[in-house]
C-alpha atoms as a PDB file:
ATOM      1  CA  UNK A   1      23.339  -6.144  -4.985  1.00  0.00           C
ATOM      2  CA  UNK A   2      22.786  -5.562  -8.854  1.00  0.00           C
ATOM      3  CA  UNK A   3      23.519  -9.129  -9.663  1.00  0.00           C
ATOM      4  CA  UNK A   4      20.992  -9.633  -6.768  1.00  0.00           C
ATOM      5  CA  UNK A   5      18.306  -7.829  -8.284  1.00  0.00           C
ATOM      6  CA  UNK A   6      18.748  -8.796 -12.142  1.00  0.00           C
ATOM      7  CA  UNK A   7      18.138 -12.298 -10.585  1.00  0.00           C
ATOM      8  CA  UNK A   8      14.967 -10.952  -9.184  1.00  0.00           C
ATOM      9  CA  UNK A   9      13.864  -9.145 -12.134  1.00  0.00           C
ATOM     10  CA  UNK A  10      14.178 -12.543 -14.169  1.00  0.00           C
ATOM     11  CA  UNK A  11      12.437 -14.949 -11.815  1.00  0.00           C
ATOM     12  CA  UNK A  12       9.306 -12.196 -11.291  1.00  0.00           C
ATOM     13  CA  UNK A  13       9.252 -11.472 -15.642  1.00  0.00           C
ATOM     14  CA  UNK A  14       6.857  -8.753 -14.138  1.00  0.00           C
ATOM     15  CA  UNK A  15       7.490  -5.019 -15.086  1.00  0.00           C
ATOM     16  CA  UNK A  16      10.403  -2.780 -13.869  1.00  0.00           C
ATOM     17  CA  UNK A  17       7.963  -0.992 -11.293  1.00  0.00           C
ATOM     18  CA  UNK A  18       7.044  -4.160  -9.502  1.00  0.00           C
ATOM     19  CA  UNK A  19      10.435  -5.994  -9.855  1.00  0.00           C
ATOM     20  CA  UNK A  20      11.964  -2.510  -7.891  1.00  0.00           C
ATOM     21  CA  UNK A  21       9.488  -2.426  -5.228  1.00  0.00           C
ATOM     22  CA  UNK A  22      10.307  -6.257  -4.455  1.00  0.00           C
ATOM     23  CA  UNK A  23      13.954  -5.721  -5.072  1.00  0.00           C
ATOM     24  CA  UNK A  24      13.158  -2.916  -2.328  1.00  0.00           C
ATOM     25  CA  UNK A  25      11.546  -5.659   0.424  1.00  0.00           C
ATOM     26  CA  UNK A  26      13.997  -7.957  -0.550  1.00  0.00           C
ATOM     27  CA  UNK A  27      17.400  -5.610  -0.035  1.00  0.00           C
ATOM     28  CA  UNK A  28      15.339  -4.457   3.619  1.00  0.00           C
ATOM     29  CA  UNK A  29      14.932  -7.707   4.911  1.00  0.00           C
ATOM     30  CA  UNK A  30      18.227  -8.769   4.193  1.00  0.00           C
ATOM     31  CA  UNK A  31      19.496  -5.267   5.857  1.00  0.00           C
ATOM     32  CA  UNK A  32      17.368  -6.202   8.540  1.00  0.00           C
ATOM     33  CA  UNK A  33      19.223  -9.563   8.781  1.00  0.00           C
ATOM     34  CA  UNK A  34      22.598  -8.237   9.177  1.00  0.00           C
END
């Protein structure tokens, strides 16, 4: 999931606090998925 969220991070080129709180949605849909 780190590799996941450094992806994330890159695409958004927002700041840590907003990348995290997507990274957050993101990880709990795909949760949700499985």
């Amino acid at each position: 999931m780190d590799f996941c969220r450094q992806v994330v991070s890159r695409k958004l080129n927002y700041n840590s606090q907003y990348s995290d709180e997507f990274y957050v949605i993101i990880t709990n849909k795909l949760t949700a998925t499985n």
